[in-house]
Protein backbone atom coordinates (compact mmCIF):
# COMPACT_ATOMS: atom_id res chain seq x y z
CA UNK A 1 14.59 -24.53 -44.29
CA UNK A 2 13.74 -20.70 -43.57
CA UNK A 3 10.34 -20.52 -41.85
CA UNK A 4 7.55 -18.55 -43.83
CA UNK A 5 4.68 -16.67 -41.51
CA UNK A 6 0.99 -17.24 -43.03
CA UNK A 7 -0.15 -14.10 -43.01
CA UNK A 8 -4.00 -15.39 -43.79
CA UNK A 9 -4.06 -17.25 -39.93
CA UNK A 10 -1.22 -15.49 -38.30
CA UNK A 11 -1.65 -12.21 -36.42
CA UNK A 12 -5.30 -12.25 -36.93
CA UNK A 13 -6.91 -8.76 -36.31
CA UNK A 14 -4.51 -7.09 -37.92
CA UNK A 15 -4.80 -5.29 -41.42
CA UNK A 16 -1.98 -6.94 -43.79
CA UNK A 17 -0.01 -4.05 -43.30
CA UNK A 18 0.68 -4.31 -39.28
CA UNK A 19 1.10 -8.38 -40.33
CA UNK A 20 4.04 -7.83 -42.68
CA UNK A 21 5.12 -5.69 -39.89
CA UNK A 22 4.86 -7.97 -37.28
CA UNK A 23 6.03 -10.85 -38.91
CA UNK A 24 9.48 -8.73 -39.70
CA UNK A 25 9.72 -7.92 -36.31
CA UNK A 26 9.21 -11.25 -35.25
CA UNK A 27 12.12 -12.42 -37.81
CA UNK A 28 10.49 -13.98 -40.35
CA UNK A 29 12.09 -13.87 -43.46
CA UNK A 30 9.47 -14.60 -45.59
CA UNK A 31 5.43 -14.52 -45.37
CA UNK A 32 2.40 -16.93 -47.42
CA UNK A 33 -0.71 -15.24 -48.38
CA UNK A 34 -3.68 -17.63 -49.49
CA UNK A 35 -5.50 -14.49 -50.94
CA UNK A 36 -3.27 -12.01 -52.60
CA UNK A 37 -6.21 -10.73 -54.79
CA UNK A 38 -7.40 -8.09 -52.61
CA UNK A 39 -4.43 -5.74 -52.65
CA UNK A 40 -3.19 -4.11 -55.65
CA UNK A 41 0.09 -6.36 -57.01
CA UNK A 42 2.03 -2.92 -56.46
CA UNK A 43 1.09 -2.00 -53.11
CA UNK A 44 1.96 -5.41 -52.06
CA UNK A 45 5.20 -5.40 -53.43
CA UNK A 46 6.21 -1.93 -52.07
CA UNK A 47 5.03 -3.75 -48.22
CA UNK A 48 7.12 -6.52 -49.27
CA UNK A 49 9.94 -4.47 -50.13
CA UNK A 50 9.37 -1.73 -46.94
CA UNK A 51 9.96 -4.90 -44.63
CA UNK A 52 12.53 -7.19 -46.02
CA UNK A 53 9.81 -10.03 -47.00
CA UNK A 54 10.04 -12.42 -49.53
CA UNK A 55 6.35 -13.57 -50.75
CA UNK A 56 6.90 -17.39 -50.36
CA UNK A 57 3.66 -18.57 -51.57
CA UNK A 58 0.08 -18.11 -52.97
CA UNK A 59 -2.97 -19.85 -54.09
CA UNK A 60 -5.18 -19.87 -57.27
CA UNK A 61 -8.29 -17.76 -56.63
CA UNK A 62 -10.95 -20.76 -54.75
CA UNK A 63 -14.22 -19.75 -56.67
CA UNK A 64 -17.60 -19.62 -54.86
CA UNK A 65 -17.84 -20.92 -50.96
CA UNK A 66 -17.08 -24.39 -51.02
CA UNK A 67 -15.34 -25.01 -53.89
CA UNK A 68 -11.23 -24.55 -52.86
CA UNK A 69 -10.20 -23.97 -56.51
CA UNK A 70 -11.55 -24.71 -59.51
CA UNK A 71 -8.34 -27.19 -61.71
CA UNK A 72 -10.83 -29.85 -61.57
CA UNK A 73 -13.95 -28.73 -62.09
CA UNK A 74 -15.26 -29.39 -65.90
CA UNK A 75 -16.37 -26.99 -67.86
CA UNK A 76 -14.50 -24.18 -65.61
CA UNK A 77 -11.10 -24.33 -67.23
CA UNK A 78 -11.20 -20.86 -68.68
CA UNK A 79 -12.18 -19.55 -65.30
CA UNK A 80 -8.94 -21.68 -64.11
CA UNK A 81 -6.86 -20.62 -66.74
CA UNK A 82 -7.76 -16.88 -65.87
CA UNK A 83 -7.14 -17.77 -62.34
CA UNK A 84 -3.51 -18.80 -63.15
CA UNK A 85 -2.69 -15.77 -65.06
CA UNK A 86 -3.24 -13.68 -62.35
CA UNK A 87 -1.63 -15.64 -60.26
CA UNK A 88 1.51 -15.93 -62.17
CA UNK A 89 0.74 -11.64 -62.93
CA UNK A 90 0.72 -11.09 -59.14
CA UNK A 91 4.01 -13.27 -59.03
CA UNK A 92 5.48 -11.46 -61.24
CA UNK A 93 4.94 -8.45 -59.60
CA UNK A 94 5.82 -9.93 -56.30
CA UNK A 95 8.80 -12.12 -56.94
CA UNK A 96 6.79 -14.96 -55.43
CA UNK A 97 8.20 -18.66 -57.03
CA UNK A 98 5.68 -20.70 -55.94
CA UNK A 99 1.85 -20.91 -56.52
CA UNK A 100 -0.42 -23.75 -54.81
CA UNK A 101 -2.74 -24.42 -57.81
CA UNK A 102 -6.17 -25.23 -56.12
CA UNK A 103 -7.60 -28.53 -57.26
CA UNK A 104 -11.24 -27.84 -56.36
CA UNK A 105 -14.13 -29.95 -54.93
CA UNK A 106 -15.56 -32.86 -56.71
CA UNK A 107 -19.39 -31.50 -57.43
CA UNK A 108 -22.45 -34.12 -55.90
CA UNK A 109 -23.05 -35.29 -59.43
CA UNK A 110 -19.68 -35.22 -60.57
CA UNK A 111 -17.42 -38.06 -62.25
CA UNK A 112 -13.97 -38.60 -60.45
CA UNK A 113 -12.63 -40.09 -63.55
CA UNK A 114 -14.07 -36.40 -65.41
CA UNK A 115 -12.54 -34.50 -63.14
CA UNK A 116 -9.54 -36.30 -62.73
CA UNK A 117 -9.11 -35.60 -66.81
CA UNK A 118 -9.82 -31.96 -66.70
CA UNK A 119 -7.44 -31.64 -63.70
CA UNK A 120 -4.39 -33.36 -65.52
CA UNK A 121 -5.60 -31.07 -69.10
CA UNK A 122 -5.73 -28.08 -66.81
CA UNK A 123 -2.34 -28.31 -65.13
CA UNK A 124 -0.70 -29.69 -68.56
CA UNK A 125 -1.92 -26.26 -70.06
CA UNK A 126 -0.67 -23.88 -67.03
CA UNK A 127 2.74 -25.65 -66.68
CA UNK A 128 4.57 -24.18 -69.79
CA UNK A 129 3.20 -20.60 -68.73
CA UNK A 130 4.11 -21.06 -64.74
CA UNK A 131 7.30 -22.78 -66.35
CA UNK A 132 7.87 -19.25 -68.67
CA UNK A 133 7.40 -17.13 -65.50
CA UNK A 134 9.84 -18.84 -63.26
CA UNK A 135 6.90 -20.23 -61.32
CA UNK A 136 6.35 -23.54 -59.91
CA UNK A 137 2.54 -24.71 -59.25
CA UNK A 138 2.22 -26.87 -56.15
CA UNK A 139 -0.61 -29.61 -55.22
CA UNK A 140 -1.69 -30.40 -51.78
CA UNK A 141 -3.72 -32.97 -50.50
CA UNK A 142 -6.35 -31.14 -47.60
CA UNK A 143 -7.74 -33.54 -45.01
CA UNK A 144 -10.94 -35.08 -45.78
CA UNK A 145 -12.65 -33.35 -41.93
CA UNK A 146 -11.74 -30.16 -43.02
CA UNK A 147 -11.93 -30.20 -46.96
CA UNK A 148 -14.71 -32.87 -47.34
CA UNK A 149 -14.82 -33.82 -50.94
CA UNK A 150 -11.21 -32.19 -52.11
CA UNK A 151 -10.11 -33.77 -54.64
CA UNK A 152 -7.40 -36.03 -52.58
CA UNK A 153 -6.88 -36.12 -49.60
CA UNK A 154 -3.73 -37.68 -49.26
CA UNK A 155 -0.15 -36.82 -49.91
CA UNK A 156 0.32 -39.71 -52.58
CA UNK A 157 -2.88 -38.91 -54.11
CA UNK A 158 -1.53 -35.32 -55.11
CA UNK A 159 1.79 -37.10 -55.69
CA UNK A 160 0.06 -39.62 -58.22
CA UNK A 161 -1.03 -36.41 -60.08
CA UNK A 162 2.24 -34.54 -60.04
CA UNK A 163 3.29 -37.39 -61.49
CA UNK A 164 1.09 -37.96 -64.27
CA UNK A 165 1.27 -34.31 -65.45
CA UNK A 166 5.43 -35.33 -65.65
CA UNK A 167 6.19 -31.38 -66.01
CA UNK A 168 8.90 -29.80 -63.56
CA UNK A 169 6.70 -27.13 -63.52
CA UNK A 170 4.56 -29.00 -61.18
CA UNK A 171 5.32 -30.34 -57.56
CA UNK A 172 3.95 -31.30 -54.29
CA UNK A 173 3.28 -29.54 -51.29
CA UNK A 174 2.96 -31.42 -48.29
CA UNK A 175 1.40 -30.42 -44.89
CA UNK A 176 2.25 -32.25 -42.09
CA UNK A 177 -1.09 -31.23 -40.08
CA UNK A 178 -3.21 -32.21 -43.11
CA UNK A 179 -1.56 -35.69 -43.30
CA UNK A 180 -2.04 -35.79 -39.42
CA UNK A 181 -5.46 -35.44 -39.33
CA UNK A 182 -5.67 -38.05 -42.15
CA UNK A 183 -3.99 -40.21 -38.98
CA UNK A 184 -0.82 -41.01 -41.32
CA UNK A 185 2.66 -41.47 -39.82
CA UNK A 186 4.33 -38.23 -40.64
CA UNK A 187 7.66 -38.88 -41.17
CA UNK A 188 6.71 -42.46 -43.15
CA UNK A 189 3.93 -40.58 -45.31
CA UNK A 190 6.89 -37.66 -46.70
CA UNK A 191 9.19 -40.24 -47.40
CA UNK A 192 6.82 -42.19 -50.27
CA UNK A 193 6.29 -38.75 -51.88
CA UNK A 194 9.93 -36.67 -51.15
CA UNK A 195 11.41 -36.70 -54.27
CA UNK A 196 8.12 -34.50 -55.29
CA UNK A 197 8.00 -31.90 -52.75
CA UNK A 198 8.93 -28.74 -53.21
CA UNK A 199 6.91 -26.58 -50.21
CA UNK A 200 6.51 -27.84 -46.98
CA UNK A 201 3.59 -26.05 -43.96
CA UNK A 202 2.81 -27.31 -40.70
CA UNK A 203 0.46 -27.11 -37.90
CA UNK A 204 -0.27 -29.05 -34.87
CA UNK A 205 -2.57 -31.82 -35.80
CA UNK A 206 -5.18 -30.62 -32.88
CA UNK A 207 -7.23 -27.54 -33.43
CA UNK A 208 -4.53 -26.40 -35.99
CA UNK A 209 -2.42 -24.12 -33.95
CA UNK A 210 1.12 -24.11 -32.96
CA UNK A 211 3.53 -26.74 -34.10
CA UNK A 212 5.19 -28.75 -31.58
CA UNK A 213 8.67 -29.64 -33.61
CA UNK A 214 10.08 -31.55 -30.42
CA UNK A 215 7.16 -34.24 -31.00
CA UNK A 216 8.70 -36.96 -32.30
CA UNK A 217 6.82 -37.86 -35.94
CA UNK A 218 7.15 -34.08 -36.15
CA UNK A 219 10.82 -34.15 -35.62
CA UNK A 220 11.57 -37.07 -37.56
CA UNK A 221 10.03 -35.59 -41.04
CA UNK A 222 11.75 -32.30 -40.34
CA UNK A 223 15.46 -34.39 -40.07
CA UNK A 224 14.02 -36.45 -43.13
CA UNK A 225 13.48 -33.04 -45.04
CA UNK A 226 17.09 -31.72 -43.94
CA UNK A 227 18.87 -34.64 -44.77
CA UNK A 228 17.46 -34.97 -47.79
CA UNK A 229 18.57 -31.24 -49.11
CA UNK A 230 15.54 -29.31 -48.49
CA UNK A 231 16.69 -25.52 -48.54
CA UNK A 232 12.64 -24.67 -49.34
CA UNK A 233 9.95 -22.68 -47.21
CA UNK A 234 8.42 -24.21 -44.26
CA UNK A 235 5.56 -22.29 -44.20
CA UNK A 236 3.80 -21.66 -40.35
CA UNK A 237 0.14 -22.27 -41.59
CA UNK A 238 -1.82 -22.56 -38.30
CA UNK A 239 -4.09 -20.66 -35.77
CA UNK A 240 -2.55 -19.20 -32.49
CA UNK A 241 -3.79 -19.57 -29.71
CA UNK A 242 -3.24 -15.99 -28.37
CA UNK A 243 -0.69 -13.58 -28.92
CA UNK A 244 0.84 -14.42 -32.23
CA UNK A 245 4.34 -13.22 -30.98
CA UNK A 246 3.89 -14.62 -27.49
CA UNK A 247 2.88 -18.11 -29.09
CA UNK A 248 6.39 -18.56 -31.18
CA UNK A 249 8.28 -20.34 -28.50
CA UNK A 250 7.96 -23.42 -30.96
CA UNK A 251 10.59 -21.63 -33.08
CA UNK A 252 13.76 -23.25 -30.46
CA UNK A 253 12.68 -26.23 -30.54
CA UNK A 254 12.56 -26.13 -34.13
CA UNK A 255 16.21 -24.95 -34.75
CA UNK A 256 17.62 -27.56 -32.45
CA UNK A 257 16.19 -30.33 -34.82
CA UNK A 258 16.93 -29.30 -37.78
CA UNK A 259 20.34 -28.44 -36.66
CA UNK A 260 20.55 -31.72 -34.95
CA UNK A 261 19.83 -33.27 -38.31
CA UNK A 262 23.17 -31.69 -40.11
């Protein structure tokens, strides 16, 4: 359960550069980035590479403002599909295994049952070709305050999906702050979807900024996740309050559970 710095929230004021840099330095083994797409695959390799980093995760381009992805929006698959293949190009490149596959949100006049269908089409087609590349596309359910009209909102929504698409190629990614701030029971809302997971993030459920591992529904998922076999990323996804490396205190507290948990 190595921990993964998000590069996109962490260090902020930094160019990406000085963040891969600070993240080795603060002994991260392995970094997310929600927006690869504005650095050349290459040149983010080679700062992978210059500071012992392995890319841990990505995202599907989002589209236009608003719409956080585009795998359920009909009559954008192509633009999905394209999405996908430069995902899975940048992974390639990158040696990143894991790519959150953006579901998108529902459009005023939309069906739920329409895009419900072109979600399930879309993933069916992009699982073979994530599957080819040694990729595995993850869904995540985003809280309904700060996503408002995601496609699901809640971790067995996105499970009920994963499930339906029945491809190995396709698993869950669950957030602890994002089932938080849907007020579920942390520890009680990973175990009805574990056996789907396969990337875990967290954030504390107020403002979104450091975790607090000793807090007890925080602590009890993490020991669930251990004891289950999770050897995956736990990716730090969350705002700091201040200094980035003066904020990682957390990081004791979080060794002594999961090493409690053994």
């Amino acid at each position: 359960m190595k921990l993964a710095a998000n590069l996109s929230l962490l260090y902020p004021g930094l160019p990406l550069p000085e963040k891969a840099a600070a993240a080795a330095r603060d002994g991260f083994a392995g970094v997310e980035l929600l927006d690869p797409y504005t650095v050349g695959d290459a040149d983010l390799h080679a700062l992978l590479l210059k500071h012992g980093l392995t890319l841990a995760l990505i995202n599907t381009p989002m589209g236009a403002p608003g719409e956080k992805g585009l795998a359920c929006l009909p009559g954008r698959e192509r633009e999905f599909m394209a999405g996908v293949s430069r995902a899975l190009h940048a992974c390639t490149a990158t040696g990143c295994r894991i790519v959150h596959a953006m579901a998108g949100t529902l459009p005023k006049d939309g069906s739920q049952n329409a895009c419900r269908e072109t979600l399930l089409a879309n993933l069916r087609q992009a699982a073979p070709m994530a599957a080819e590349a040694g990729v595995t596309l993850t869904l995540e359910a985003l809280n309904r305050h700060d996503a408002p009209g995601y496609f699901y909102h809640l971790p067995t929504e996105a499970a009920e999906i994963v499930a339906a698409v029945d491809h190995p190629a396709v698993r869950l990614q669950f957030d602890f702050y994002h089932a938080q701030r849907e007020q579920l029971e942390v520890d009680r809302a990973l175990q009805q979807v574990l056996a789907w997971v396969h990337h875990v993030q967290f954030a504390h459920p107020e403002q979104r900024q450091e975790p607090d591992p000793s807090d007890p529904p925080v602590a009890a998922a993490l020991r669930t996740l251990r004891r289950a076999g999770y050897t995956g990323w736990v990716g730090c996804e969350y705002r700091p309050k201040g200094d980035t490396t003066a904020g990682l205190g957390w990081r004791d507290a979080y060794q002594a559970v999961i090493t409690d948990a053994v």
